[in-house]
C-alpha atoms as a PDB file:
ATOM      1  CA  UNK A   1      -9.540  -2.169 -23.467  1.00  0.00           C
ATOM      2  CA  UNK A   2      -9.246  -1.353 -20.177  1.00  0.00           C
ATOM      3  CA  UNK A   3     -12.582  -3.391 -19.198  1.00  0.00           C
ATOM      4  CA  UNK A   4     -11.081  -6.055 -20.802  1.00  0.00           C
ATOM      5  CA  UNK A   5      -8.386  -5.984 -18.683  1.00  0.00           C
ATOM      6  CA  UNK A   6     -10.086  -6.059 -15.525  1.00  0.00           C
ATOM      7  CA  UNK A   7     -12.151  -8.972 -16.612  1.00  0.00           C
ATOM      8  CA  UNK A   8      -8.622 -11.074 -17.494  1.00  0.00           C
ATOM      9  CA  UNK A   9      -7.751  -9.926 -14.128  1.00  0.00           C
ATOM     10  CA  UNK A  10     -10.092 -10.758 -12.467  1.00  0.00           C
ATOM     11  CA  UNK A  11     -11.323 -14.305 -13.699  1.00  0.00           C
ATOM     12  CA  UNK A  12      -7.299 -15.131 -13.808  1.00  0.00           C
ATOM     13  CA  UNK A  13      -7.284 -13.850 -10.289  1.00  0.00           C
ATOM     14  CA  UNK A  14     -10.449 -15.831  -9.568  1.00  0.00           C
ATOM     15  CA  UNK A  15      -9.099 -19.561 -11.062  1.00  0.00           C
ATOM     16  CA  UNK A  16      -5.361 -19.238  -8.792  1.00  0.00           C
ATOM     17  CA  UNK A  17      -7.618 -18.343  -5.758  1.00  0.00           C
ATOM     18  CA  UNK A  18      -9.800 -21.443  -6.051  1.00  0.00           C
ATOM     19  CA  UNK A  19      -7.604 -23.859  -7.639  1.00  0.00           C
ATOM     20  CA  UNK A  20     -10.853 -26.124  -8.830  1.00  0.00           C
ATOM     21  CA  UNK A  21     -10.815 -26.110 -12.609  1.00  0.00           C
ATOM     22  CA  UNK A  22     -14.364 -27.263 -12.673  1.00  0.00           C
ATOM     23  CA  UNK A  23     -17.163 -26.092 -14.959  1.00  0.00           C
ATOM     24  CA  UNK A  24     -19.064 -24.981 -11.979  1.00  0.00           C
ATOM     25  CA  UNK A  25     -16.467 -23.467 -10.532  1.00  0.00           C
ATOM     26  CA  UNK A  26     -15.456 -20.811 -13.717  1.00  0.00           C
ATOM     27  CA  UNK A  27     -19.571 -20.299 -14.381  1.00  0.00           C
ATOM     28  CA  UNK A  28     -19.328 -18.674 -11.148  1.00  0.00           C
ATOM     29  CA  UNK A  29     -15.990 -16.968 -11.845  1.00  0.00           C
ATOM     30  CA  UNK A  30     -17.201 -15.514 -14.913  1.00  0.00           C
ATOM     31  CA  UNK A  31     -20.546 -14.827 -13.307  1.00  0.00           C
ATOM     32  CA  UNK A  32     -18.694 -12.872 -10.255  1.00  0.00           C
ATOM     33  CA  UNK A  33     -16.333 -11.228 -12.488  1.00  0.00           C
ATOM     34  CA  UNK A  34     -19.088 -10.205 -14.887  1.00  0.00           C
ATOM     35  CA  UNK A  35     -20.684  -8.703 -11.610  1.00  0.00           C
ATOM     36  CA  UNK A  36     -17.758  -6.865 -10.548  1.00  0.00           C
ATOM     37  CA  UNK A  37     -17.315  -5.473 -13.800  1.00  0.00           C
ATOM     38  CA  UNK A  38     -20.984  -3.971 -14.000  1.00  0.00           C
ATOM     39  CA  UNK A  39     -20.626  -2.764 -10.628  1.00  0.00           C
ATOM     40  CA  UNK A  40     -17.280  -0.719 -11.124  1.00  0.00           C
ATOM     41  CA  UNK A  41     -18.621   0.919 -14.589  1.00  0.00           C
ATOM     42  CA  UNK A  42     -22.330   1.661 -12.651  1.00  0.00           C
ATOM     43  CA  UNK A  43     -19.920   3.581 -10.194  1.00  0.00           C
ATOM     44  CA  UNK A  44     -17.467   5.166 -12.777  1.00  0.00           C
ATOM     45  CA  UNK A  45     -20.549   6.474 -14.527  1.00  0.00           C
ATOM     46  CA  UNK A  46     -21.878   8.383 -11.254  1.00  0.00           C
ATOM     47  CA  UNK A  47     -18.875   9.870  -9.756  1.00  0.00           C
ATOM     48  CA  UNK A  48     -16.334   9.705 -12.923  1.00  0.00           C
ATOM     49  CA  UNK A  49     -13.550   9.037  -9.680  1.00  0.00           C
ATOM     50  CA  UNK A  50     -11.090   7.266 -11.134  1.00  0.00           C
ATOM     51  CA  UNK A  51      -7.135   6.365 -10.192  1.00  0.00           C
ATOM     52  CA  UNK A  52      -4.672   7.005 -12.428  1.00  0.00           C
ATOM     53  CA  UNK A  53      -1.867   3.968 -11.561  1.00  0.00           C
ATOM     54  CA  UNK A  54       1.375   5.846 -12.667  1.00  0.00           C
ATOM     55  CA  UNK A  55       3.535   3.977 -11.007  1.00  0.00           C
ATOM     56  CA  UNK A  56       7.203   2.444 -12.184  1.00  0.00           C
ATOM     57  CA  UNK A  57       6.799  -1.415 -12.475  1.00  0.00           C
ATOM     58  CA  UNK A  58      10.695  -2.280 -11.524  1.00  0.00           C
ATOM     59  CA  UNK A  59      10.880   0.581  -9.443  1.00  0.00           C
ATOM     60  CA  UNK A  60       7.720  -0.099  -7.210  1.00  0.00           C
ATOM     61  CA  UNK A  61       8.318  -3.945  -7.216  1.00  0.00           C
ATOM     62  CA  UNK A  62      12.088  -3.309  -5.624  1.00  0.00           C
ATOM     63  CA  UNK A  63      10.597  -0.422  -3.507  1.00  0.00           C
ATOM     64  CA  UNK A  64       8.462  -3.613  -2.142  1.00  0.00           C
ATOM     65  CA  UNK A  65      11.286  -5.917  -1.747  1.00  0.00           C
ATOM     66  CA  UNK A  66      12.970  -2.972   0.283  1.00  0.00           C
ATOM     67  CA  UNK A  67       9.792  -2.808   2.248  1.00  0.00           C
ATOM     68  CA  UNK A  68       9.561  -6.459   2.942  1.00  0.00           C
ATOM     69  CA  UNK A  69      12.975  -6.042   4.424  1.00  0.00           C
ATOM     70  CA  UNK A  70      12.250  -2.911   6.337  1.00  0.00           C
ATOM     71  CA  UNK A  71       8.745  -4.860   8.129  1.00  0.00           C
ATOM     72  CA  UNK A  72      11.341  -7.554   9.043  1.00  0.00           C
ATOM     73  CA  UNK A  73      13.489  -5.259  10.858  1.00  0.00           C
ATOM     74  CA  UNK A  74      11.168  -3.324  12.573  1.00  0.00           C
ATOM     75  CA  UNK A  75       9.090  -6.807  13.983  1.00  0.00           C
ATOM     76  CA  UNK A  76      12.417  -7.739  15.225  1.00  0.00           C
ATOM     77  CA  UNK A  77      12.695  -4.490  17.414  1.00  0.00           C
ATOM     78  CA  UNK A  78       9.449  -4.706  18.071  1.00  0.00           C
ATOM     79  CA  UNK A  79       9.033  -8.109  19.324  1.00  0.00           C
ATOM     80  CA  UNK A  80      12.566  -7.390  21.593  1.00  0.00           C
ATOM     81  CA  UNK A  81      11.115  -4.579  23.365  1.00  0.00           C
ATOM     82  CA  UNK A  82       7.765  -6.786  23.927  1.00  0.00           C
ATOM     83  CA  UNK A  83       9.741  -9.699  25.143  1.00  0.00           C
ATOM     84  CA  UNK A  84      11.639  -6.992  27.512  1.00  0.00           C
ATOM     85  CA  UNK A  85      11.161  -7.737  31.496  1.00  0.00           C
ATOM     86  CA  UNK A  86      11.366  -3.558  31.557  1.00  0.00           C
ATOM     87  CA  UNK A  87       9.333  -3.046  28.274  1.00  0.00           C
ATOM     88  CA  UNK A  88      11.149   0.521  26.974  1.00  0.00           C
ATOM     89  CA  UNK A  89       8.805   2.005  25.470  1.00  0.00           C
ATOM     90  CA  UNK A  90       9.063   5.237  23.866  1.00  0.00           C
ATOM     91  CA  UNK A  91       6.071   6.398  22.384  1.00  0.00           C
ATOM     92  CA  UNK A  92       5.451   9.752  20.178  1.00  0.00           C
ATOM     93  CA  UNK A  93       3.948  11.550  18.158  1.00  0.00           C
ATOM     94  CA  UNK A  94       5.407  13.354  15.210  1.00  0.00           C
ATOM     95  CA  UNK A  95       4.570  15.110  11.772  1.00  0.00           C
ATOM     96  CA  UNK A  96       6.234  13.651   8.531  1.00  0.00           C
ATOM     97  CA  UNK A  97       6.387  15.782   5.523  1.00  0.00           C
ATOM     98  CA  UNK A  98       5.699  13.607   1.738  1.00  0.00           C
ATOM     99  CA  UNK A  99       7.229  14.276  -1.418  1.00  0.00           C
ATOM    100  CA  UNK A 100       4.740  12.250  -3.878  1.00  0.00           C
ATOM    101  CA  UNK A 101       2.105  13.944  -6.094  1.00  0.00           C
ATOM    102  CA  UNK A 102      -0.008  11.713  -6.626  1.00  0.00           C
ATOM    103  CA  UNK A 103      -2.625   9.969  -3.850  1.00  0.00           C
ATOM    104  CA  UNK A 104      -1.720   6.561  -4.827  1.00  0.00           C
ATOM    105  CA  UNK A 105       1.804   7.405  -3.987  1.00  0.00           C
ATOM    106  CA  UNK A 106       0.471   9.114  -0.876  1.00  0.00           C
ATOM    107  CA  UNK A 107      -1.586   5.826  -0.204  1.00  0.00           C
ATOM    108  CA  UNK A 108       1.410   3.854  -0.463  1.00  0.00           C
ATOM    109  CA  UNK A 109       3.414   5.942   1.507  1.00  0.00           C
ATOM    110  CA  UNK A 110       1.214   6.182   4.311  1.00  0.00           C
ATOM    111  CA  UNK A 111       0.390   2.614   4.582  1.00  0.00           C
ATOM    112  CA  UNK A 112       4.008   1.627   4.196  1.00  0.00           C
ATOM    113  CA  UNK A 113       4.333   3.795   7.347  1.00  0.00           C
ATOM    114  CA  UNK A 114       1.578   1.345   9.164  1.00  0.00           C
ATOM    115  CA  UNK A 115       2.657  -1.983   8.039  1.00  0.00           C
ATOM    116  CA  UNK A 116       6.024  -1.273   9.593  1.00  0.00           C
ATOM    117  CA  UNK A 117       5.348  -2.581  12.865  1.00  0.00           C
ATOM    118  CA  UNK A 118       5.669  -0.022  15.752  1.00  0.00           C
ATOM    119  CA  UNK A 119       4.486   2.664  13.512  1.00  0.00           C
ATOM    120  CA  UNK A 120       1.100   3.908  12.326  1.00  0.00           C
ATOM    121  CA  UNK A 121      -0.310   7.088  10.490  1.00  0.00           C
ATOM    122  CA  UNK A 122      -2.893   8.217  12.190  1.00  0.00           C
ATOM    123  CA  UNK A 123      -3.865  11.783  10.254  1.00  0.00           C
ATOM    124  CA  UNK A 124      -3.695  12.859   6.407  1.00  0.00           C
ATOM    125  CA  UNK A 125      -2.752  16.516   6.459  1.00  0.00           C
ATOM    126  CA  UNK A 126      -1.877  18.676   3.030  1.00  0.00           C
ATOM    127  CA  UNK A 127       1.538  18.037   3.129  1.00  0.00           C
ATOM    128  CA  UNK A 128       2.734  15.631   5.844  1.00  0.00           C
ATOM    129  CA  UNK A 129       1.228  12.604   7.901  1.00  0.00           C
ATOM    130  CA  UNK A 130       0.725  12.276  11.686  1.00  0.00           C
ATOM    131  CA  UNK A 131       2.696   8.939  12.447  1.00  0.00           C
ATOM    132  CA  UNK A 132       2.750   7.178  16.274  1.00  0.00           C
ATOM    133  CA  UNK A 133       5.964   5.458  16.910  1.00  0.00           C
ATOM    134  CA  UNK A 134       5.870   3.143  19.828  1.00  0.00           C
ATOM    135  CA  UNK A 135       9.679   2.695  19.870  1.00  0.00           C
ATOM    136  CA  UNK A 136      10.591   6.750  19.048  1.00  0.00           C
ATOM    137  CA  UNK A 137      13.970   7.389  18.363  1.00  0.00           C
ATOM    138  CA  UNK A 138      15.719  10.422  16.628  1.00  0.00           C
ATOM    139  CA  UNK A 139      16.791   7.718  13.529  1.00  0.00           C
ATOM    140  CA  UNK A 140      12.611   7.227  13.172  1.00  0.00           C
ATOM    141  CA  UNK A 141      12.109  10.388  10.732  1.00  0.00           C
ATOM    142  CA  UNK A 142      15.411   9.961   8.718  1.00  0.00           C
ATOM    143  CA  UNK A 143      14.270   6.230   8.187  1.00  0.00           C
ATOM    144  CA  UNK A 144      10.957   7.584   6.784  1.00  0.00           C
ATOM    145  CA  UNK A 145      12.636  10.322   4.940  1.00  0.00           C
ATOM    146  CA  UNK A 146      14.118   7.668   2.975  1.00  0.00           C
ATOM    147  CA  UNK A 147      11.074   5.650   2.318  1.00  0.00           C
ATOM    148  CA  UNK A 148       9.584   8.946   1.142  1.00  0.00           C
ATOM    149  CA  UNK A 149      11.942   9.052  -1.105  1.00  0.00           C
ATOM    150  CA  UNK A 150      11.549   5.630  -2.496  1.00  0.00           C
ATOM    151  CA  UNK A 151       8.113   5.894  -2.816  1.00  0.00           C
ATOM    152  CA  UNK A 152       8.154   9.356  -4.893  1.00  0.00           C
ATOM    153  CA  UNK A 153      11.051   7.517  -6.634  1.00  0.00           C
ATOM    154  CA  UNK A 154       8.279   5.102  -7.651  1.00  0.00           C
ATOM    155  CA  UNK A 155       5.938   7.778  -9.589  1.00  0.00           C
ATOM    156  CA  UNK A 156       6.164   8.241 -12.753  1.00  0.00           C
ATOM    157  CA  UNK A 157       5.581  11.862 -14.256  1.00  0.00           C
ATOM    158  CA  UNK A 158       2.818  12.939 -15.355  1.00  0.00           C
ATOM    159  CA  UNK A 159       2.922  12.881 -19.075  1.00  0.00           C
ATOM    160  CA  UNK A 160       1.666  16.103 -21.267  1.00  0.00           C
END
């Protein structure tokens, strides 16, 4: 089932990419997708590695709206303080505990923290992340307490 899936996924993802509906054009679709598949089950078979998506569909689709909003923000403050004659920047850097318990919600907490512009996690650490602000202020870790929070909020539990 879940190969099945990809391959829907894929080839669907494939055809709104190119936007050509010609024979030609899905041979190679299926061919590629075919060739993806092979490739991921190849590696599944060697390292057994796989990640488990337990994630909240409404939750984490709002959580990205939120984000969206958030990136806007931030490129605002950060295109200000470009644009400044005096430039005030304030950079740091500072340890932020996480709350998730999975790694895909660590993933997406961590790279939330780098596609908000002016910030970027530069170290994984059991525990917390080591972020560079270029615009520091004392609001910067209560901001990314919150995301934190939305992200974990995101996870679903692990079933029994």
């Amino acid at each position: 089932m879940r190969i099945i899936g990809a391959i829907i996924v894929f080839l669907g993802l494939w055809l709104l990419l190119s936007g050509v509906y010609k024979p030609i054009t899905i041979s190679l679709g299926v061919i590629s997708t075919l060739a993806v598949i092979f490739i991921i089950n190849r590696m599944d078979s060697i390292d057994g590695d796989r990640v488990e998506i337990r994630l909240k569909p409404l939750a984490f689709l709002w959580y990205n709206v939120w984000l969206l909003g958030e990136i806007a923000k931030a490129n605002w403050i950060v295109t200000k303080i470009i644009l400044s004659p005096s430039m005030p920047i304030k950079q740091h850097m500072f340890s932020v505990p996480y709350t998730q318990k999975t790694d895909l919600g660590q993933v997406i907490f961590a790279n939330s923290i780098t596609l908000t512009p002016g910030t970027v996690t530069i170290e994984t650490e059991p525990g917390h992340f080591l972020i560079h602000a270029v615009a520091y202020t004392t609001d910067d870790k209560t901001a990314l307490a919150d995301m934190d929070r939305r992200v974990t909020a995101c996870e679903k539990a692990k079933s029994a």
